[in-house]
C-alpha atoms as a PDB file:
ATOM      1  CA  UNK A   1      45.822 100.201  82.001  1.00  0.00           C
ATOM      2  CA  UNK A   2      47.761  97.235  80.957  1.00  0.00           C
ATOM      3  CA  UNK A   3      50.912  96.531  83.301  1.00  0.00           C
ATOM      4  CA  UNK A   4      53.223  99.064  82.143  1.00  0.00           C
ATOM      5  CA  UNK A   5      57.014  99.707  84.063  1.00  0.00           C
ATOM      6  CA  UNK A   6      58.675 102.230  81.637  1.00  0.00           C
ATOM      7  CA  UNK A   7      62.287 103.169  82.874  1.00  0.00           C
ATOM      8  CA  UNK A   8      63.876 106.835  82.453  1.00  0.00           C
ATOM      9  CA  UNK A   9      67.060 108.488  82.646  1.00  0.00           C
ATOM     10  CA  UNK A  10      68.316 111.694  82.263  1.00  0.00           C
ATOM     11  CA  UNK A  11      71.376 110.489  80.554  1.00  0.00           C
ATOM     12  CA  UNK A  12      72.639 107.749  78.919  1.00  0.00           C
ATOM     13  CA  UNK A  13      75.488 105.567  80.965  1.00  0.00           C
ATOM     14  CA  UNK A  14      72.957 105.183  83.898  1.00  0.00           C
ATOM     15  CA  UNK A  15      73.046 101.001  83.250  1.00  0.00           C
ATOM     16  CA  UNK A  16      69.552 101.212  82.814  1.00  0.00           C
ATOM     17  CA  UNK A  17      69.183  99.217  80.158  1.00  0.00           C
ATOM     18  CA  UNK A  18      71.226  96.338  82.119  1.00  0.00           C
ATOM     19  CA  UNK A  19      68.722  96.988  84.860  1.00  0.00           C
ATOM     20  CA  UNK A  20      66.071  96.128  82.514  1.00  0.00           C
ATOM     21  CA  UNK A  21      67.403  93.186  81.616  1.00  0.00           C
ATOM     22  CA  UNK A  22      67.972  91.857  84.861  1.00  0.00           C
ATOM     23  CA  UNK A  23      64.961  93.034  86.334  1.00  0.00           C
ATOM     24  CA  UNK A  24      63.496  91.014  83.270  1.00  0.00           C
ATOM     25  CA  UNK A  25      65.085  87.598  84.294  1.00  0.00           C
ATOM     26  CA  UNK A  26      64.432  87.981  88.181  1.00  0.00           C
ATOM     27  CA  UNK A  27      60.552  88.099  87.343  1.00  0.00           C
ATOM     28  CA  UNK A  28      60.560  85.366  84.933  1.00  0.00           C
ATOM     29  CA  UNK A  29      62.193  83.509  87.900  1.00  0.00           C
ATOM     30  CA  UNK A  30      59.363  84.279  90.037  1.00  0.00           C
ATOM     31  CA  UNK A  31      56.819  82.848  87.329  1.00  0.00           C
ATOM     32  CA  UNK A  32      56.001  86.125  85.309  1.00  0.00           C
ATOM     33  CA  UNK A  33      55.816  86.039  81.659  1.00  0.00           C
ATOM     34  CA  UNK A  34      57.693  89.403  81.040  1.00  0.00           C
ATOM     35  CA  UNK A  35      57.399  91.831  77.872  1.00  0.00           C
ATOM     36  CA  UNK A  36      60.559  93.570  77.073  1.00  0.00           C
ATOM     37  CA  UNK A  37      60.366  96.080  74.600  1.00  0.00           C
ATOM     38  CA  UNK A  38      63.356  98.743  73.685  1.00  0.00           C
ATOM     39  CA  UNK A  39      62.421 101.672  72.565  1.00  0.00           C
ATOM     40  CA  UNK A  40      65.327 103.163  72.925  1.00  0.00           C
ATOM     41  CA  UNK A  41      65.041 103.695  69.513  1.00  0.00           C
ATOM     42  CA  UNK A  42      68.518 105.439  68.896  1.00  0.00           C
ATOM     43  CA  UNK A  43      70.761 103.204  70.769  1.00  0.00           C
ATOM     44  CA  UNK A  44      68.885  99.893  71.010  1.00  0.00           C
ATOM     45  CA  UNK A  45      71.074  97.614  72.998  1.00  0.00           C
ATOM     46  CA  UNK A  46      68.504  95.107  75.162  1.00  0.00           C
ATOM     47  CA  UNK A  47      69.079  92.199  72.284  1.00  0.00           C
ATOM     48  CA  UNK A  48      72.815  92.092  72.894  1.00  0.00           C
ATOM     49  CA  UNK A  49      72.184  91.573  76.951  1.00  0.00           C
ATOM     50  CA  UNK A  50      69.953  88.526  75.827  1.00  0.00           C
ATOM     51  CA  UNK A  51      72.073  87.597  73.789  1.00  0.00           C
ATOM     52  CA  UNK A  52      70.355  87.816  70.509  1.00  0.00           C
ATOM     53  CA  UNK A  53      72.877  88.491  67.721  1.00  0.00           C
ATOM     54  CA  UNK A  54      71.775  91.220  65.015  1.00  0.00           C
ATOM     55  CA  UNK A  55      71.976  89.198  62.365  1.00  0.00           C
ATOM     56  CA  UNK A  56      69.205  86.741  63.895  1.00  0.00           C
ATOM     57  CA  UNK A  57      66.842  89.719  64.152  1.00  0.00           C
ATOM     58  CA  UNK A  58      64.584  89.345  60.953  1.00  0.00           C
ATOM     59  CA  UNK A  59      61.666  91.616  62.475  1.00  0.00           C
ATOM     60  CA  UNK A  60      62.067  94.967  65.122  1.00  0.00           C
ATOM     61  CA  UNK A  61      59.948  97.003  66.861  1.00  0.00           C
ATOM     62  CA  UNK A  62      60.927  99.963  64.123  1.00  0.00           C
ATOM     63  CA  UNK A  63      58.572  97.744  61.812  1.00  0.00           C
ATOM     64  CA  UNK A  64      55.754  97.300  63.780  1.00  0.00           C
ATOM     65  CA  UNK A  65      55.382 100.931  64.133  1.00  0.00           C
ATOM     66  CA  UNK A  66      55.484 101.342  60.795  1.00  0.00           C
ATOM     67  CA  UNK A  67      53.057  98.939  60.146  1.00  0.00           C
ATOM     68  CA  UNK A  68      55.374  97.012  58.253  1.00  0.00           C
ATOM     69  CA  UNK A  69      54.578  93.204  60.342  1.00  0.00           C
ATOM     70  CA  UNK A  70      52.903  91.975  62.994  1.00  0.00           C
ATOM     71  CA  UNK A  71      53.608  92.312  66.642  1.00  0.00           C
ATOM     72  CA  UNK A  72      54.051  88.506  66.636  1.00  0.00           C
ATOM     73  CA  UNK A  73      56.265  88.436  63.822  1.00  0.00           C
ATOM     74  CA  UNK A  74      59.200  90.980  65.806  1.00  0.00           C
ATOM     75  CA  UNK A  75      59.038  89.227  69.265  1.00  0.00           C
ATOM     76  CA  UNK A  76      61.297  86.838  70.258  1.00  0.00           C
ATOM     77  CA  UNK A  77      61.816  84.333  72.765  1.00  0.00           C
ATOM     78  CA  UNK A  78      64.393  84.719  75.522  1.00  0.00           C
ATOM     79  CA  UNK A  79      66.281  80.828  76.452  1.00  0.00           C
ATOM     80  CA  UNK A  80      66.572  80.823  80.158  1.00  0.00           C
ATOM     81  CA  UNK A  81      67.543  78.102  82.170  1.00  0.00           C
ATOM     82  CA  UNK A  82      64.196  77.974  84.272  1.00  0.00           C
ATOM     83  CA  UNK A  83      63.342  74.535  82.732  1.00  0.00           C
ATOM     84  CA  UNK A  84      60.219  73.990  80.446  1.00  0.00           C
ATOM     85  CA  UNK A  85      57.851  73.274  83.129  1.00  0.00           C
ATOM     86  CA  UNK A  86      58.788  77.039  84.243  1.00  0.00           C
ATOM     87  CA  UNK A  87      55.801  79.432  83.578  1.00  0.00           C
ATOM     88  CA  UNK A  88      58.048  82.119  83.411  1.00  0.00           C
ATOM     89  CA  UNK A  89      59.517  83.656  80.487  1.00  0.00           C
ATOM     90  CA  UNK A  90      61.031  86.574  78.700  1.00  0.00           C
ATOM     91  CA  UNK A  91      59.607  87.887  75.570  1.00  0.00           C
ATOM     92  CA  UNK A  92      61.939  90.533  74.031  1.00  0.00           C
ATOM     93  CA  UNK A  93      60.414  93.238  70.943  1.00  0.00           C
ATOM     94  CA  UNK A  94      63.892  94.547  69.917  1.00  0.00           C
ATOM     95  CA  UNK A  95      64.641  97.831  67.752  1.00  0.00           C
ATOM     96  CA  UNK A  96      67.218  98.027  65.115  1.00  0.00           C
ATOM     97  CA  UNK A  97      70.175  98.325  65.462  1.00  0.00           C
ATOM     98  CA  UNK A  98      71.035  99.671  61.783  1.00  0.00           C
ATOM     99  CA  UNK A  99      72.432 102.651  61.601  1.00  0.00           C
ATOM    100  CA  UNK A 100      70.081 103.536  58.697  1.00  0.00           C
ATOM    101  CA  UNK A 101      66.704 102.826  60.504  1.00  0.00           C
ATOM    102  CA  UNK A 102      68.255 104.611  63.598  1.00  0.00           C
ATOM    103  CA  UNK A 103      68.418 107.568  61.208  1.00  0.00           C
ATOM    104  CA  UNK A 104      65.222 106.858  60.069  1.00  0.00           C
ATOM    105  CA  UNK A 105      63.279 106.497  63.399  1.00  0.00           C
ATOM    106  CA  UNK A 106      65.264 109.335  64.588  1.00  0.00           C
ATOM    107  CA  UNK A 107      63.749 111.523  61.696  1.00  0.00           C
ATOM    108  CA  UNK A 108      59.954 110.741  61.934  1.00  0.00           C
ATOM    109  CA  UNK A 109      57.767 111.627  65.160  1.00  0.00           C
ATOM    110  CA  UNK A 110      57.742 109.153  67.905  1.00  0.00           C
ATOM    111  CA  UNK A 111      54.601 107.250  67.679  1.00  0.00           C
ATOM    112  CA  UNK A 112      52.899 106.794  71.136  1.00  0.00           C
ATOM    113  CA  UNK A 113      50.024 105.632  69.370  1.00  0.00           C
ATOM    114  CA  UNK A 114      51.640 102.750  67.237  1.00  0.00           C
ATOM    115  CA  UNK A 115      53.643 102.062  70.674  1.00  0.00           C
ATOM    116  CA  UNK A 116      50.399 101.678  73.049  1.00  0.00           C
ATOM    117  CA  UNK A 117      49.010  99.262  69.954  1.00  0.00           C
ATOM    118  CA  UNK A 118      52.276  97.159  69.886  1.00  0.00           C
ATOM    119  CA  UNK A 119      52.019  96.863  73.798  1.00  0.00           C
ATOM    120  CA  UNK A 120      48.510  95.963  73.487  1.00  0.00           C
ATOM    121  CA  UNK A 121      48.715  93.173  71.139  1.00  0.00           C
ATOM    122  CA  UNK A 122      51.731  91.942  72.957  1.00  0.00           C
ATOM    123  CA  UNK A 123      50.116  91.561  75.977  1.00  0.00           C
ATOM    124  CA  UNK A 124      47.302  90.106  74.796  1.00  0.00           C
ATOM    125  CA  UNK A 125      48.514  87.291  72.602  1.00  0.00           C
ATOM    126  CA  UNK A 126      51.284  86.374  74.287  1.00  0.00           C
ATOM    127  CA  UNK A 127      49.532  86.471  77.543  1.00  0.00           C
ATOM    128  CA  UNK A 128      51.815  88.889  79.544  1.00  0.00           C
ATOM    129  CA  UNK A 129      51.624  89.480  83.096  1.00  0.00           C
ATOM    130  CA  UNK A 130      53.663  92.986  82.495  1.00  0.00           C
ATOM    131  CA  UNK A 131      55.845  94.753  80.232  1.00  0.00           C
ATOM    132  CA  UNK A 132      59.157  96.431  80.635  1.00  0.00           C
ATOM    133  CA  UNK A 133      59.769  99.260  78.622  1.00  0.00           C
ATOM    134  CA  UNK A 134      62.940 100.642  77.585  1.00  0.00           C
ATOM    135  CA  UNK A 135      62.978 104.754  76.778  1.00  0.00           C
ATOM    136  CA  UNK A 136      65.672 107.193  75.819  1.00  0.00           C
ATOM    137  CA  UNK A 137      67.941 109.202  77.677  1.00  0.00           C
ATOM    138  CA  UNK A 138      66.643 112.443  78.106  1.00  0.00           C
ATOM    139  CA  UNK A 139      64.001 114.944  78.519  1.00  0.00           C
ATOM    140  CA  UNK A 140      61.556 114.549  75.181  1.00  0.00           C
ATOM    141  CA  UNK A 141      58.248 114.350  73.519  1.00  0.00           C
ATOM    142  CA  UNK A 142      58.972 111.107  73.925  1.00  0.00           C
ATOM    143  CA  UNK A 143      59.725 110.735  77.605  1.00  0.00           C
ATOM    144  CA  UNK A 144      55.921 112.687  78.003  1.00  0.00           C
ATOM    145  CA  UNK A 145      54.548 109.898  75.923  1.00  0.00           C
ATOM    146  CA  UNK A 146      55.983 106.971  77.098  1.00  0.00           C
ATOM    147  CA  UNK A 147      55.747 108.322  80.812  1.00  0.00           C
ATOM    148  CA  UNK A 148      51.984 108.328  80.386  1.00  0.00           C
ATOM    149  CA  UNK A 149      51.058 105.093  79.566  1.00  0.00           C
ATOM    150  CA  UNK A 150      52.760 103.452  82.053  1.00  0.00           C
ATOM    151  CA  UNK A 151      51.636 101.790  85.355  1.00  0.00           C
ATOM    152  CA  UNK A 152      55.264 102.328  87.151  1.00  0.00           C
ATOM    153  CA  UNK A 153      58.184 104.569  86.315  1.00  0.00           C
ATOM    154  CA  UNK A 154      61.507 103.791  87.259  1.00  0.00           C
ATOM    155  CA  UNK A 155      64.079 106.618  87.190  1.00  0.00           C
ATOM    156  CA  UNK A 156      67.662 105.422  87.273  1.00  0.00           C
ATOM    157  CA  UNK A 157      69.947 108.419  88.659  1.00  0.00           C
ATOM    158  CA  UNK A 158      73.620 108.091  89.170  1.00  0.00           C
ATOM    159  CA  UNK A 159      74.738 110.254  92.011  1.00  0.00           C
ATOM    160  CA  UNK A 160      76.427 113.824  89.882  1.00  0.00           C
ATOM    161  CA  UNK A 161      75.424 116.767  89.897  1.00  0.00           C
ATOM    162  CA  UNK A 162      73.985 116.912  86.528  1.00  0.00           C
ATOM    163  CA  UNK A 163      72.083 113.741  86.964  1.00  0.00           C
ATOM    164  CA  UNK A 164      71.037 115.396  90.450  1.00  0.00           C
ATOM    165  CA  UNK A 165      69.379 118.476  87.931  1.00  0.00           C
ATOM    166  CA  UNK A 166      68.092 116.236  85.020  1.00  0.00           C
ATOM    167  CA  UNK A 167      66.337 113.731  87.387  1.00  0.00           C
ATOM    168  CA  UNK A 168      64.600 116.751  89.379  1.00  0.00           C
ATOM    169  CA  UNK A 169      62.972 117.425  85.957  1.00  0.00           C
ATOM    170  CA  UNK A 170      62.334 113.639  85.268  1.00  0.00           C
ATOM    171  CA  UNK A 171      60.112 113.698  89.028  1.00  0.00           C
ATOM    172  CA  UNK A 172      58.253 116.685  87.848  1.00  0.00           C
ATOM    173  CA  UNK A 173      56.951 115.574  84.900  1.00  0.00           C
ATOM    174  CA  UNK A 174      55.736 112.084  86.323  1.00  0.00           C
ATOM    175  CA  UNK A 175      54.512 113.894  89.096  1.00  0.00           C
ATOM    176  CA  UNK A 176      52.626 116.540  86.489  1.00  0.00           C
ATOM    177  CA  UNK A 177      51.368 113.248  84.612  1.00  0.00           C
ATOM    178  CA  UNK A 178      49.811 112.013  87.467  1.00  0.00           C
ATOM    179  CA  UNK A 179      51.486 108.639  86.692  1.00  0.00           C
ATOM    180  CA  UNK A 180      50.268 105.891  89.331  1.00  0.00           C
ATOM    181  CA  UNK A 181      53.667 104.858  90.822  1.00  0.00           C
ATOM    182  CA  UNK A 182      56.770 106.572  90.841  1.00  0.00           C
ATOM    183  CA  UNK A 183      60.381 105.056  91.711  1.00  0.00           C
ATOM    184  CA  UNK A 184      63.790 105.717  92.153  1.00  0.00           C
ATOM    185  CA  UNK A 185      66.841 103.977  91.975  1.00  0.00           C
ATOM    186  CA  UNK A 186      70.408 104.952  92.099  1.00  0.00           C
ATOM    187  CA  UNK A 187      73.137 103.129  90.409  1.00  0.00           C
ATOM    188  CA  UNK A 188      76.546 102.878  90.676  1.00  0.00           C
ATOM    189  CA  UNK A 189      76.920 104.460  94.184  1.00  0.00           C
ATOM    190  CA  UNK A 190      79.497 104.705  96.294  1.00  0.00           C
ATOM    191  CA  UNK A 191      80.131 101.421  98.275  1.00  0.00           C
ATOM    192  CA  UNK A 192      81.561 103.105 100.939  1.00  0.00           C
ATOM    193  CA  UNK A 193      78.372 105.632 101.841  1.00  0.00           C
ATOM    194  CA  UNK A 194      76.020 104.019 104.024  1.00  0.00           C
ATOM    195  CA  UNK A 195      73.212 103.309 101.558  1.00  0.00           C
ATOM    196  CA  UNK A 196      70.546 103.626 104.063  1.00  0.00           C
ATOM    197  CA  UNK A 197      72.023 107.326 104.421  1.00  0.00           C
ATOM    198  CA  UNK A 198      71.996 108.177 100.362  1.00  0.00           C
ATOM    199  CA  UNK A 199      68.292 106.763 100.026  1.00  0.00           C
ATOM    200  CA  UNK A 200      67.394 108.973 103.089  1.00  0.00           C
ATOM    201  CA  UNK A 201      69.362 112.458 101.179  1.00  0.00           C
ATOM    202  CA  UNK A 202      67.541 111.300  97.331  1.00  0.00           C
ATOM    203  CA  UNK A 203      63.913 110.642  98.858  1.00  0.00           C
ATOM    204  CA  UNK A 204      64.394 114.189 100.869  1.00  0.00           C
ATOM    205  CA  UNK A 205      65.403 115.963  97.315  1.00  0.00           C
ATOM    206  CA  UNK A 206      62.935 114.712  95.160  1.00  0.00           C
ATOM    207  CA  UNK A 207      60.205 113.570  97.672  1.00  0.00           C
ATOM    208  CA  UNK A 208      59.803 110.685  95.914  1.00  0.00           C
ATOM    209  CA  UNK A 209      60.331 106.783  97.203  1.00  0.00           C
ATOM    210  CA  UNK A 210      63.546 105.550  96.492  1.00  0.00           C
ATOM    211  CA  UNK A 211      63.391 101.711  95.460  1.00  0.00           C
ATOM    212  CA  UNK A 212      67.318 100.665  95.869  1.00  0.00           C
ATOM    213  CA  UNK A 213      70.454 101.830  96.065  1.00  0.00           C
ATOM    214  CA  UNK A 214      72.616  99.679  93.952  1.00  0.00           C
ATOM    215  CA  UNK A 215      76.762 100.262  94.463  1.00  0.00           C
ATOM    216  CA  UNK A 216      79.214 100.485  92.123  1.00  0.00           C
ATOM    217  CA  UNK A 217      80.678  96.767  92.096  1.00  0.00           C
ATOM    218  CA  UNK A 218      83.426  96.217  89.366  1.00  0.00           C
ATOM    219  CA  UNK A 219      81.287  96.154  85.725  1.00  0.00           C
ATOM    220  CA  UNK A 220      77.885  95.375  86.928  1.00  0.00           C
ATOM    221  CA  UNK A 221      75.283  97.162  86.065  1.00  0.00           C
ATOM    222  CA  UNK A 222      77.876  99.757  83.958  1.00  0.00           C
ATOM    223  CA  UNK A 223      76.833  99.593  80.926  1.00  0.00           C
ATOM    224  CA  UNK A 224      79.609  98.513  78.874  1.00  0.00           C
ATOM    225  CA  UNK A 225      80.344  94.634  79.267  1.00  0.00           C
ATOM    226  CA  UNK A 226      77.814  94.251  81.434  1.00  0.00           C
ATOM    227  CA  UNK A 227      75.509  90.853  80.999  1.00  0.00           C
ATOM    228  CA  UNK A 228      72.567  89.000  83.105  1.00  0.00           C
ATOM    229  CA  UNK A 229      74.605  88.933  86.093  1.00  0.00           C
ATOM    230  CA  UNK A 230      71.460  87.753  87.710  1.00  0.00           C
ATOM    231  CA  UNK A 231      71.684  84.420  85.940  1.00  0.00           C
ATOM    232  CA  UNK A 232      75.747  84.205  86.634  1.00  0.00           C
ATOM    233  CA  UNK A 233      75.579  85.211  90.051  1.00  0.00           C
ATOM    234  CA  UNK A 234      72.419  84.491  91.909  1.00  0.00           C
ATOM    235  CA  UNK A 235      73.642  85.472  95.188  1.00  0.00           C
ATOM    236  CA  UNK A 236      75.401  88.307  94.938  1.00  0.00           C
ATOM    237  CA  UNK A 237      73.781  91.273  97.393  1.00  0.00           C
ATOM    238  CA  UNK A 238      73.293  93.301  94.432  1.00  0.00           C
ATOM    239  CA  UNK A 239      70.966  90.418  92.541  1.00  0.00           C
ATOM    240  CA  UNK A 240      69.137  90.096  95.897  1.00  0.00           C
ATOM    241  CA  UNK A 241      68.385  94.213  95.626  1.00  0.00           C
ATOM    242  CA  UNK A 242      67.607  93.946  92.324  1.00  0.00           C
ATOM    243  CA  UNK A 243      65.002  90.998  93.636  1.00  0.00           C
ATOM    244  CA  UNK A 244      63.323  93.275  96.025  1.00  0.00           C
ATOM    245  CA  UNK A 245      62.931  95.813  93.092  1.00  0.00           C
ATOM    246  CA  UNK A 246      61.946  93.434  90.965  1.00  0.00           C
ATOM    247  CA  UNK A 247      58.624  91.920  93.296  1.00  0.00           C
ATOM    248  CA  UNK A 248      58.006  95.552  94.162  1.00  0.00           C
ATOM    249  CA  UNK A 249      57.667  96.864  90.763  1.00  0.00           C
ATOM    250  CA  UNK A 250      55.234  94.026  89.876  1.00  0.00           C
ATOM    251  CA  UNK A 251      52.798  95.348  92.836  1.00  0.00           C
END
């Protein structure tokens, strides 16, 4: 099993997509080459973090897994200030963001198989040391699918009662798919609850390991303006949870 870390939500809004991102960056920083691919196929949004403009994408993943190019051909490479001597990098398989092909991928049947190719070939001629995988919001085929071909899944869970009920579901399914390594993390908390005391309530609910508690701290991590804060500000506490998240999921 190739080095998989699919993340999940229940609902979109989570900031799990910024997550991704910035989990992305932290592990290049350590020396990983990182895969990033969104297949969040009906509101792709990962290019726009990295800063690739739509018009520059000539290639997505929606054409891979139609068999329409090459693997190669829809992958692009992520500038970060790591210097060229770096090993690390970020290699980012976007989707489109057309609201045609969203139709259009929303109207066929998600294809797992075309998906575990893509990964596959990515990781093999690129020479990836892991991939980061982007889902949709929601419980779907394609949550089932995605859920078991991964390594790690991270569930991001804000603290509401409805995310509360949708995550419960999320747990049960990993759990039912006997997936290897199973992780929590809950965004935008409250600063003023004692983290230490919300991990110890979530990993009692689900009976599952929580991997961070991340506050709410103005727009980071909020979906909506939000950037590779990482990059911007490396010592921020919340960049040095997301570091401990980031080693951890590599393990």
């Amino acid at each position: 099993m190739h080095k998989v870390i699919s993340f999940h939500s229940f609902r979109r809004g989570t900031g799990k997509s910024t997550l991704i991102a910035n989990l992305a960056v932290l592990q290049a920083g350590l020396g990983y080459r990182v895969g990033v691919i969104d297949n969040a196929l009906s509101s792709p949004g990962l290019h726009r973090l990295f800063g690739l403009r739509e018009e520059s994408i000539d290639h997505t993943l929606n054409q891979v897994l139609r068999g329409e190019c090459g693997v190669q051909q829809a992958v692009y490479t992520i500038s970060l200030p790591f210097g060229e001597a770096f090993r690390g990098r970020v290699f980012l398989l976007p989707a489109s963001a057309h609201p045609g092909t969203i139709a259009q991928s929303m109207a066929r049947p998600h294809n797992v198989e075309a998906l575990h190719l893509a990964i596959q070939s990515m990781t093999s001629e690129i020479g990836l040391d892991c991939v980061l995988l982007d889902t949709e919001a929601g419980i779907q085929e394609s949550t089932l699918q995605t859920m078991a071909i991964s390594r790690t899944v991270i569930v991001v869970l804000r603290l509401d009662q409805e995310d509360y009920q949708g995550t419960s579901v999320s747990v049960e399914l990993a759990h039912r798919l006997a997936v290897p390594r199973l992780l929590l993390v809950v965004n935008q908390a409250d600063p003023d609850i004692d983290p230490s005391e919300v991990k110890r309530s979530v990993e009692e609910t689900y009976t599952c390991d929580v991997g961070a508690v991340l506050p709410a701290v103005g727009s980071l991590i909020a979906g909506e303006g939000a950037d590779l804060f990482a990059l911007r500000m490396p010592q921020h506490p919340l960049v040095e949870s997301l570091r401990l998240i980031a080693a951890r999921a590599l393990l």
